[in-house]
PDB file of N, CA and C in Angstrom:
ATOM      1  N   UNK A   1      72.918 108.700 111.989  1.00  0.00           N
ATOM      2  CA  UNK A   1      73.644 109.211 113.136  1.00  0.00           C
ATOM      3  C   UNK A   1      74.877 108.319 113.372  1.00  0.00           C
ATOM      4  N   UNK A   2      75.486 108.909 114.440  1.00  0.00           N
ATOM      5  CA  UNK A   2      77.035 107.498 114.530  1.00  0.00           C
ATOM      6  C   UNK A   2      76.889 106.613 115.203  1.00  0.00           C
ATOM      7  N   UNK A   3      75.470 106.367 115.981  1.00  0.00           N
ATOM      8  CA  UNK A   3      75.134 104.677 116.187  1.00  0.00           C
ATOM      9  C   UNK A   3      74.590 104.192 115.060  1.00  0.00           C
ATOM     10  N   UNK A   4      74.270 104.361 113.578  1.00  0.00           N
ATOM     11  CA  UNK A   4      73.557 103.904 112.514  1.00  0.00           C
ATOM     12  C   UNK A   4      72.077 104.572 112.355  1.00  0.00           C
ATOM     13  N   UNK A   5      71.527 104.742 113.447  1.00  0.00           N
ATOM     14  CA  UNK A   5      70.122 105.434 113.636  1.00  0.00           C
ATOM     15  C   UNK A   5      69.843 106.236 112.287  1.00  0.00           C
ATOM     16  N   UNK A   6      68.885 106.767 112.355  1.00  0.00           N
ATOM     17  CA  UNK A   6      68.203 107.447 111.321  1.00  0.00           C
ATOM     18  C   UNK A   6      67.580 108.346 112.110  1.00  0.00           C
ATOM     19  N   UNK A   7      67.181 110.029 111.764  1.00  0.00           N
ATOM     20  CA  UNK A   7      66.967 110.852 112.107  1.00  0.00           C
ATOM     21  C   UNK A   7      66.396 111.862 110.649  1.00  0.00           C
ATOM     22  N   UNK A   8      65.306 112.099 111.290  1.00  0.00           N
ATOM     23  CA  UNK A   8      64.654 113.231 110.416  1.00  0.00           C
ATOM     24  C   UNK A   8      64.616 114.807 110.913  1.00  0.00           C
ATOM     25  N   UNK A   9      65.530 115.713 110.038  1.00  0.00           N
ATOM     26  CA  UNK A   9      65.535 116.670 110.707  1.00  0.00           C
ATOM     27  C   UNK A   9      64.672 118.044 109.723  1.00  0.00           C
ATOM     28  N   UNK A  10      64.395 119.046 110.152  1.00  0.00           N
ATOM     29  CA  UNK A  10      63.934 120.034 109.859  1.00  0.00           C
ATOM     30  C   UNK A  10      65.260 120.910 109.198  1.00  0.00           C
ATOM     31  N   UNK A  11      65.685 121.208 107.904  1.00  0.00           N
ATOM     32  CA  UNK A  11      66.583 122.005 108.022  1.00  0.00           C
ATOM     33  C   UNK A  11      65.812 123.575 107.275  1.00  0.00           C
ATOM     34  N   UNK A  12      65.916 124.833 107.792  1.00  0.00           N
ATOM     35  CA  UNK A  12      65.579 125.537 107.055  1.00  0.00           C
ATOM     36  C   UNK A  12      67.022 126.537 106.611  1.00  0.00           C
ATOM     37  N   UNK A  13      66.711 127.542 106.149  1.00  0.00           N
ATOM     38  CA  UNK A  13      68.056 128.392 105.327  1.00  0.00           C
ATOM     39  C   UNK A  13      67.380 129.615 104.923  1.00  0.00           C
ATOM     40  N   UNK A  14      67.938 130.887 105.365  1.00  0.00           N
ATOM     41  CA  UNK A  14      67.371 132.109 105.003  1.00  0.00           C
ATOM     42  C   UNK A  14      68.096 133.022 104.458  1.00  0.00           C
ATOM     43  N   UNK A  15      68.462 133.214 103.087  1.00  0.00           N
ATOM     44  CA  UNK A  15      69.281 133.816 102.696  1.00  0.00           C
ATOM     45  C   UNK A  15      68.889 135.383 102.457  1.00  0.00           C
ATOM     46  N   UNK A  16      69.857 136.197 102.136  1.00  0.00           N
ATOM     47  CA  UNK A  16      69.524 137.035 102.200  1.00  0.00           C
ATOM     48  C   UNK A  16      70.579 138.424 101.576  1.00  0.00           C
ATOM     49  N   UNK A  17      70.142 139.289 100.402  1.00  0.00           N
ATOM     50  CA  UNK A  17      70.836 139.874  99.306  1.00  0.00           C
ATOM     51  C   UNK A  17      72.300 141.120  99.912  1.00  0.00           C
ATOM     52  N   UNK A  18      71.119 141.218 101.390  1.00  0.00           N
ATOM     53  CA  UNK A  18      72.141 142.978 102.171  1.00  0.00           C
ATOM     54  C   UNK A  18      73.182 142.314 102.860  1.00  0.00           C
ATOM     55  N   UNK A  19      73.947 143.536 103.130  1.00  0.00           N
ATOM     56  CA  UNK A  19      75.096 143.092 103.234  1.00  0.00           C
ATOM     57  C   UNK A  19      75.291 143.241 105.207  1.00  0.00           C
ATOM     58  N   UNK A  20      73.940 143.852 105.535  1.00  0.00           N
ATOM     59  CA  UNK A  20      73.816 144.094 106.720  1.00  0.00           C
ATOM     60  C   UNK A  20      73.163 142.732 107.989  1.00  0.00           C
ATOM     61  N   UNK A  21      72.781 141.353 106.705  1.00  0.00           N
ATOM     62  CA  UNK A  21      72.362 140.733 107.422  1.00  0.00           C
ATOM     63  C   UNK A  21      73.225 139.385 106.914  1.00  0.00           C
ATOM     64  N   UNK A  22      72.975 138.375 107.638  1.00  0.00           N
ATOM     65  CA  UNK A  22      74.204 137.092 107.190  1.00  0.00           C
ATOM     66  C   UNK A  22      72.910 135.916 107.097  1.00  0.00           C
ATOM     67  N   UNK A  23      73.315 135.243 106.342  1.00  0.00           N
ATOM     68  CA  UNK A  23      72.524 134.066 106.120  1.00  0.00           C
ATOM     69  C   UNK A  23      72.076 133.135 107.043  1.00  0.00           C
ATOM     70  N   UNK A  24      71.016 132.788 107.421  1.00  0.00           N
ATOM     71  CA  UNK A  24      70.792 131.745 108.343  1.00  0.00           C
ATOM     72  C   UNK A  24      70.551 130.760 107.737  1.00  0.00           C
ATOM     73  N   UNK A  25      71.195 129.398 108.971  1.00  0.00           N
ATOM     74  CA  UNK A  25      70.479 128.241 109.166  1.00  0.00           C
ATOM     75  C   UNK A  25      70.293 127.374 110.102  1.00  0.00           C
ATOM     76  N   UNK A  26      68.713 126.669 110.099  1.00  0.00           N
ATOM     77  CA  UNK A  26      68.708 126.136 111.230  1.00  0.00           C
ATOM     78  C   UNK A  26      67.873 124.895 111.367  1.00  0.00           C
ATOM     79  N   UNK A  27      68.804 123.868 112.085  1.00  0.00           N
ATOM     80  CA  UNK A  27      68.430 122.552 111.552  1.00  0.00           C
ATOM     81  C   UNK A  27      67.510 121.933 113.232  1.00  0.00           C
ATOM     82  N   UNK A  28      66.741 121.352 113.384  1.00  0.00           N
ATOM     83  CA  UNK A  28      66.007 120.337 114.132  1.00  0.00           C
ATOM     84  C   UNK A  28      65.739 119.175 114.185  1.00  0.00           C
ATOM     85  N   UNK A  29      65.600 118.626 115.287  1.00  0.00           N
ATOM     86  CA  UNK A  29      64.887 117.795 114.748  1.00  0.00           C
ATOM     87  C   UNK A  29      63.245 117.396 114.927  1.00  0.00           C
ATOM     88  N   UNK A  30      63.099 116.912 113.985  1.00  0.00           N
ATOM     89  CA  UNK A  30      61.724 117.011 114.029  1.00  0.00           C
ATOM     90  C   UNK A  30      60.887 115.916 114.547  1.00  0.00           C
ATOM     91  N   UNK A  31      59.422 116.626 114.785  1.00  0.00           N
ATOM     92  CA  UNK A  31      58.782 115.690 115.770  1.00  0.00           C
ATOM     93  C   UNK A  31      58.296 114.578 115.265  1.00  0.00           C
ATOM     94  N   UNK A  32      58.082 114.560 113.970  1.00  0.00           N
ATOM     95  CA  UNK A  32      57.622 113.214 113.149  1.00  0.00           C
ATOM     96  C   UNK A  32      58.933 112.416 112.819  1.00  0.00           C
ATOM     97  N   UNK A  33      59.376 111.181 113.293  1.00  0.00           N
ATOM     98  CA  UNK A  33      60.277 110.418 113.037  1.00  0.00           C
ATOM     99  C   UNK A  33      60.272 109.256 112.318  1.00  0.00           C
ATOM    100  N   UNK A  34      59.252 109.731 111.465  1.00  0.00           N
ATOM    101  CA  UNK A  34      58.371 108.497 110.435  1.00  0.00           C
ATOM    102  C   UNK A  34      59.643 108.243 108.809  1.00  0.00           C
ATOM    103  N   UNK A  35      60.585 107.914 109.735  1.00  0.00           N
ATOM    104  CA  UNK A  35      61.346 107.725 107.821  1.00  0.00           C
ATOM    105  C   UNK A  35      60.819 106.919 107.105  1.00  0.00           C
ATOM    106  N   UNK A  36      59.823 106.449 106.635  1.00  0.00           N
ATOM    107  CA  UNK A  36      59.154 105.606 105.906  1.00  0.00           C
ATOM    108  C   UNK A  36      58.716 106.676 105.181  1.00  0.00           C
ATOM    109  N   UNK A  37      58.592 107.494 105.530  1.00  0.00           N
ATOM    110  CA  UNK A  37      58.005 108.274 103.758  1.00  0.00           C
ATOM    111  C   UNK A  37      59.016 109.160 103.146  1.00  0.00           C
ATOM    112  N   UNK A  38      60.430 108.659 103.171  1.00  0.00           N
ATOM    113  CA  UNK A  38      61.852 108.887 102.373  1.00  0.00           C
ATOM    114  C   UNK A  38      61.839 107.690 102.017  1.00  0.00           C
ATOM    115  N   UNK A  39      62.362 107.970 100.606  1.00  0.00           N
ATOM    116  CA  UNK A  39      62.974 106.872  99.617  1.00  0.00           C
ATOM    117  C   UNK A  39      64.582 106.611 100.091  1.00  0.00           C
ATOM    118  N   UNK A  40      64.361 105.711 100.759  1.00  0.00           N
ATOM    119  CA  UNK A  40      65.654 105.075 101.932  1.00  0.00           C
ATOM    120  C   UNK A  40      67.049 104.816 100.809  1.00  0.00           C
ATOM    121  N   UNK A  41      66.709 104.579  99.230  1.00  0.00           N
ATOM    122  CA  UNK A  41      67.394 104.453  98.306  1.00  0.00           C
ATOM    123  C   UNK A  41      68.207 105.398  97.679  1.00  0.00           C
ATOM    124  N   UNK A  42      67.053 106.267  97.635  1.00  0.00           N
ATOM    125  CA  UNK A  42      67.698 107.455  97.154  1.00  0.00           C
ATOM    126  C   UNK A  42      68.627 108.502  98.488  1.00  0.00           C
ATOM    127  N   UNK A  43      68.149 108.038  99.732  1.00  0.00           N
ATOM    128  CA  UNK A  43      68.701 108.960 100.608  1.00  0.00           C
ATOM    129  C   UNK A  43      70.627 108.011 100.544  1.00  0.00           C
ATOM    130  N   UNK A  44      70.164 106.748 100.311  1.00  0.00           N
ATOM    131  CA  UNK A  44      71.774 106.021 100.443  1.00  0.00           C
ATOM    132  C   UNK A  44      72.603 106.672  98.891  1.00  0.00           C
ATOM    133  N   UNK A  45      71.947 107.050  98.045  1.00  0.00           N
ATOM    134  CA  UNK A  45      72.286 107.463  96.306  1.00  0.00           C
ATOM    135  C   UNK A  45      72.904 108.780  97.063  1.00  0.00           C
ATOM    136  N   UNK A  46      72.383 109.453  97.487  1.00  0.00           N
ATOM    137  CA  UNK A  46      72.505 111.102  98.063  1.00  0.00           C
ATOM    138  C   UNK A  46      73.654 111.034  98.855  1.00  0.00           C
ATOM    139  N   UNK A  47      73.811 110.144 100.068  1.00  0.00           N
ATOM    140  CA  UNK A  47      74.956 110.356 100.826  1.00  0.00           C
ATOM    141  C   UNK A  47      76.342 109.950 100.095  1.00  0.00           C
ATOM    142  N   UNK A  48      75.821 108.749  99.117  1.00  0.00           N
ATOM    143  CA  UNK A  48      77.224 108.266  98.535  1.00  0.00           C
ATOM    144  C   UNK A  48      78.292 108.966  97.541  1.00  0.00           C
ATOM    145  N   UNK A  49      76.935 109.841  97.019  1.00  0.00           N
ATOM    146  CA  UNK A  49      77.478 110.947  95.819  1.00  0.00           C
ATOM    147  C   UNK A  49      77.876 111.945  96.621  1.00  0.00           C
ATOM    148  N   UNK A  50      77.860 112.515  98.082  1.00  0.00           N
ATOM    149  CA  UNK A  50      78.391 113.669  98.877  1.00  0.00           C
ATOM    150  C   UNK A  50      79.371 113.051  99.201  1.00  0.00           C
ATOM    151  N   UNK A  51      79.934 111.652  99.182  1.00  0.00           N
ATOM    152  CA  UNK A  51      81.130 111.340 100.040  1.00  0.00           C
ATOM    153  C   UNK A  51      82.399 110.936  99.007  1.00  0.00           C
ATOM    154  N   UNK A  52      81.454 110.744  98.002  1.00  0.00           N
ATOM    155  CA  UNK A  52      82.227 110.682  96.241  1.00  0.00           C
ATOM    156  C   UNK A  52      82.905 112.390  96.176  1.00  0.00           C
ATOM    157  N   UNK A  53      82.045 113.186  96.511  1.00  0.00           N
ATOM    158  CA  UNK A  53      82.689 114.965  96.281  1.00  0.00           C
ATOM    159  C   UNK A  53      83.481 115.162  96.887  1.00  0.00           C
ATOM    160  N   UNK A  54      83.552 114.920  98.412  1.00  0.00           N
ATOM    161  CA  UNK A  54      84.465 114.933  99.109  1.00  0.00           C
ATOM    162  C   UNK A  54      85.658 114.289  98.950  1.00  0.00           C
ATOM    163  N   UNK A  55      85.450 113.574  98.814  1.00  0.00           N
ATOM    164  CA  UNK A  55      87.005 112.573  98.553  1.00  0.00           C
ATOM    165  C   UNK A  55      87.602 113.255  97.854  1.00  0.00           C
ATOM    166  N   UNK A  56      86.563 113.470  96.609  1.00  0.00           N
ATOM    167  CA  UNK A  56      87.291 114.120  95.523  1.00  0.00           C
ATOM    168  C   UNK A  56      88.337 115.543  95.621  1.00  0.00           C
ATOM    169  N   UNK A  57      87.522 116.402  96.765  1.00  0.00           N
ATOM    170  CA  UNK A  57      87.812 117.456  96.903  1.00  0.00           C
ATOM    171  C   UNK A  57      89.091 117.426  97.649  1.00  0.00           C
ATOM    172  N   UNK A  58      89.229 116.521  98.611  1.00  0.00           N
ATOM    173  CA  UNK A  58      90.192 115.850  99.455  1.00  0.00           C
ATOM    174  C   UNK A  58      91.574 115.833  98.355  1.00  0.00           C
ATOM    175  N   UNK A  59      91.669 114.669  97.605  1.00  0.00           N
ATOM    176  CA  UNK A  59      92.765 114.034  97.287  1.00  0.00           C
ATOM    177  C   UNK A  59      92.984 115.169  95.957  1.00  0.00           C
ATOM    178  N   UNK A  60      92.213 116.087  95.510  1.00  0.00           N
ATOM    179  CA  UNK A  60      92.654 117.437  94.738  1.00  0.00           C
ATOM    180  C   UNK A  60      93.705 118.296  95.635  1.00  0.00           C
ATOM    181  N   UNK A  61      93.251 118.348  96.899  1.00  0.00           N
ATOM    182  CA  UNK A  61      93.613 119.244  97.623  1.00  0.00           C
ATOM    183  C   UNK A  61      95.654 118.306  98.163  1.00  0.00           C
ATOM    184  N   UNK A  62      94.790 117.034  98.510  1.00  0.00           N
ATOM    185  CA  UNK A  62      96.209 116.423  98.703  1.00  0.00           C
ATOM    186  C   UNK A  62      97.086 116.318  97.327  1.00  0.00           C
ATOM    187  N   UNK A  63      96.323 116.189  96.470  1.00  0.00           N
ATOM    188  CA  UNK A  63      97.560 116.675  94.841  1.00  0.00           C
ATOM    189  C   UNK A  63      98.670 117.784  94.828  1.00  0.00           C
ATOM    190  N   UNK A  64      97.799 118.798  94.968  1.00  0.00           N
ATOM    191  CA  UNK A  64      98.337 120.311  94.665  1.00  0.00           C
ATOM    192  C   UNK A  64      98.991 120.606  95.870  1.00  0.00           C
ATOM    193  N   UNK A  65      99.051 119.790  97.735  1.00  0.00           N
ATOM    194  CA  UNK A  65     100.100 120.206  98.157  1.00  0.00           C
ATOM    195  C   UNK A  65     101.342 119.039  98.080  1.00  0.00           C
ATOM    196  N   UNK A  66     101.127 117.867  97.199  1.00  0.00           N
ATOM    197  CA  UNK A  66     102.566 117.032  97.264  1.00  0.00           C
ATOM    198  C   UNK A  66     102.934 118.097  95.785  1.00  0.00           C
ATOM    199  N   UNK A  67     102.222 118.608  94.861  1.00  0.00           N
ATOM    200  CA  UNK A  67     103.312 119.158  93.509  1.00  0.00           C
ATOM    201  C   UNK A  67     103.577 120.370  94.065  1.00  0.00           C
ATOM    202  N   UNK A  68     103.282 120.925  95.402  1.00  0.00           N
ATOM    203  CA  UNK A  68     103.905 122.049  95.647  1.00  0.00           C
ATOM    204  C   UNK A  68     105.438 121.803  96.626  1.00  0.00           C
ATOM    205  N   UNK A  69     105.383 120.748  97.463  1.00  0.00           N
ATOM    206  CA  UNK A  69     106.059 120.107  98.003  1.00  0.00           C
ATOM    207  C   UNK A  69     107.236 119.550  97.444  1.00  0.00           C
ATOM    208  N   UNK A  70     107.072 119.135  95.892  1.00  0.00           N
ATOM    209  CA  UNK A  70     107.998 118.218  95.096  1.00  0.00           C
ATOM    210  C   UNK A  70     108.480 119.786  94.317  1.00  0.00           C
ATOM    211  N   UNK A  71     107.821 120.745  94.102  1.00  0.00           N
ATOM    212  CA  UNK A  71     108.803 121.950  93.563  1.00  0.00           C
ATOM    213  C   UNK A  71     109.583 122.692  94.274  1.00  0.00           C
ATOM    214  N   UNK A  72     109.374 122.701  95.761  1.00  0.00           N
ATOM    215  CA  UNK A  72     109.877 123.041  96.781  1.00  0.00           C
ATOM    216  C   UNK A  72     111.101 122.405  97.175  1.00  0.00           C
ATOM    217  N   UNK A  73     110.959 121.294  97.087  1.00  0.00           N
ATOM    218  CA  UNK A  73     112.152 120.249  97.074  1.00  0.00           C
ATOM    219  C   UNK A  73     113.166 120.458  96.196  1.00  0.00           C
ATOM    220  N   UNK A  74     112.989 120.730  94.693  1.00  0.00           N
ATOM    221  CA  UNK A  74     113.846 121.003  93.866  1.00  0.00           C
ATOM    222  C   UNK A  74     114.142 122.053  93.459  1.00  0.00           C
ATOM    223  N   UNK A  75     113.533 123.271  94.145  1.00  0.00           N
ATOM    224  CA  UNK A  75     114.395 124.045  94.807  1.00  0.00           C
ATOM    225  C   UNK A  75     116.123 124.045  94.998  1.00  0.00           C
ATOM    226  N   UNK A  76     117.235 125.002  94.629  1.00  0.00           N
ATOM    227  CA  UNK A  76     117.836 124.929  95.225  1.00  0.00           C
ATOM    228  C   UNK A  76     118.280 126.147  96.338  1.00  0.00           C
ATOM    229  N   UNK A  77     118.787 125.940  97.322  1.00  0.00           N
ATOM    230  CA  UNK A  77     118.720 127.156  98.389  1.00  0.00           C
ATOM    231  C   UNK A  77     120.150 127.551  98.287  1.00  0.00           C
ATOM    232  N   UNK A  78     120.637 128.302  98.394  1.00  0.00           N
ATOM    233  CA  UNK A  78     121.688 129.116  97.802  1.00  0.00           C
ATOM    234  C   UNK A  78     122.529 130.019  99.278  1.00  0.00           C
TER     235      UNK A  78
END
């Protein structure tokens, strides 16, 4: 959490093929707050590799708008 805490939550997810219904999800938290039976290692392996994607996805995204920016620039306007 964003005081450091730790929290165990319930997440479930209900997907679903028609086009008449939309996917659920729905997260809790749950009443057992026993994180001792998570591998505290692997949960730090898990967050670090989601924040590794992100970045990634980030500074892709900041790529493709400075080379759109730098063709824009050299541009000439007429």
């Amino acid at each position: 959490m964003e005081d450091g805490s730790w929290k165990v939550f319930i997440y479930k997810a209900r997907w679903t093929y028609y086009a008449d219904y939309s996917n659920e999800y729905k997260r809790t938290i749950a009443e057992n707050q026993d994180i001792s039976m998570f591998d505290i290692d692997e949960i730090i392996k898990n967050i670090i590799e989601e924040v590794k994607s992100s970045l990634k996805y980030i500074v892709d995204g900041k790529n493709k708008q400075l080379e759109r920016l730098q063709k824009l620039k050299s541009l000439k306007i007429s």
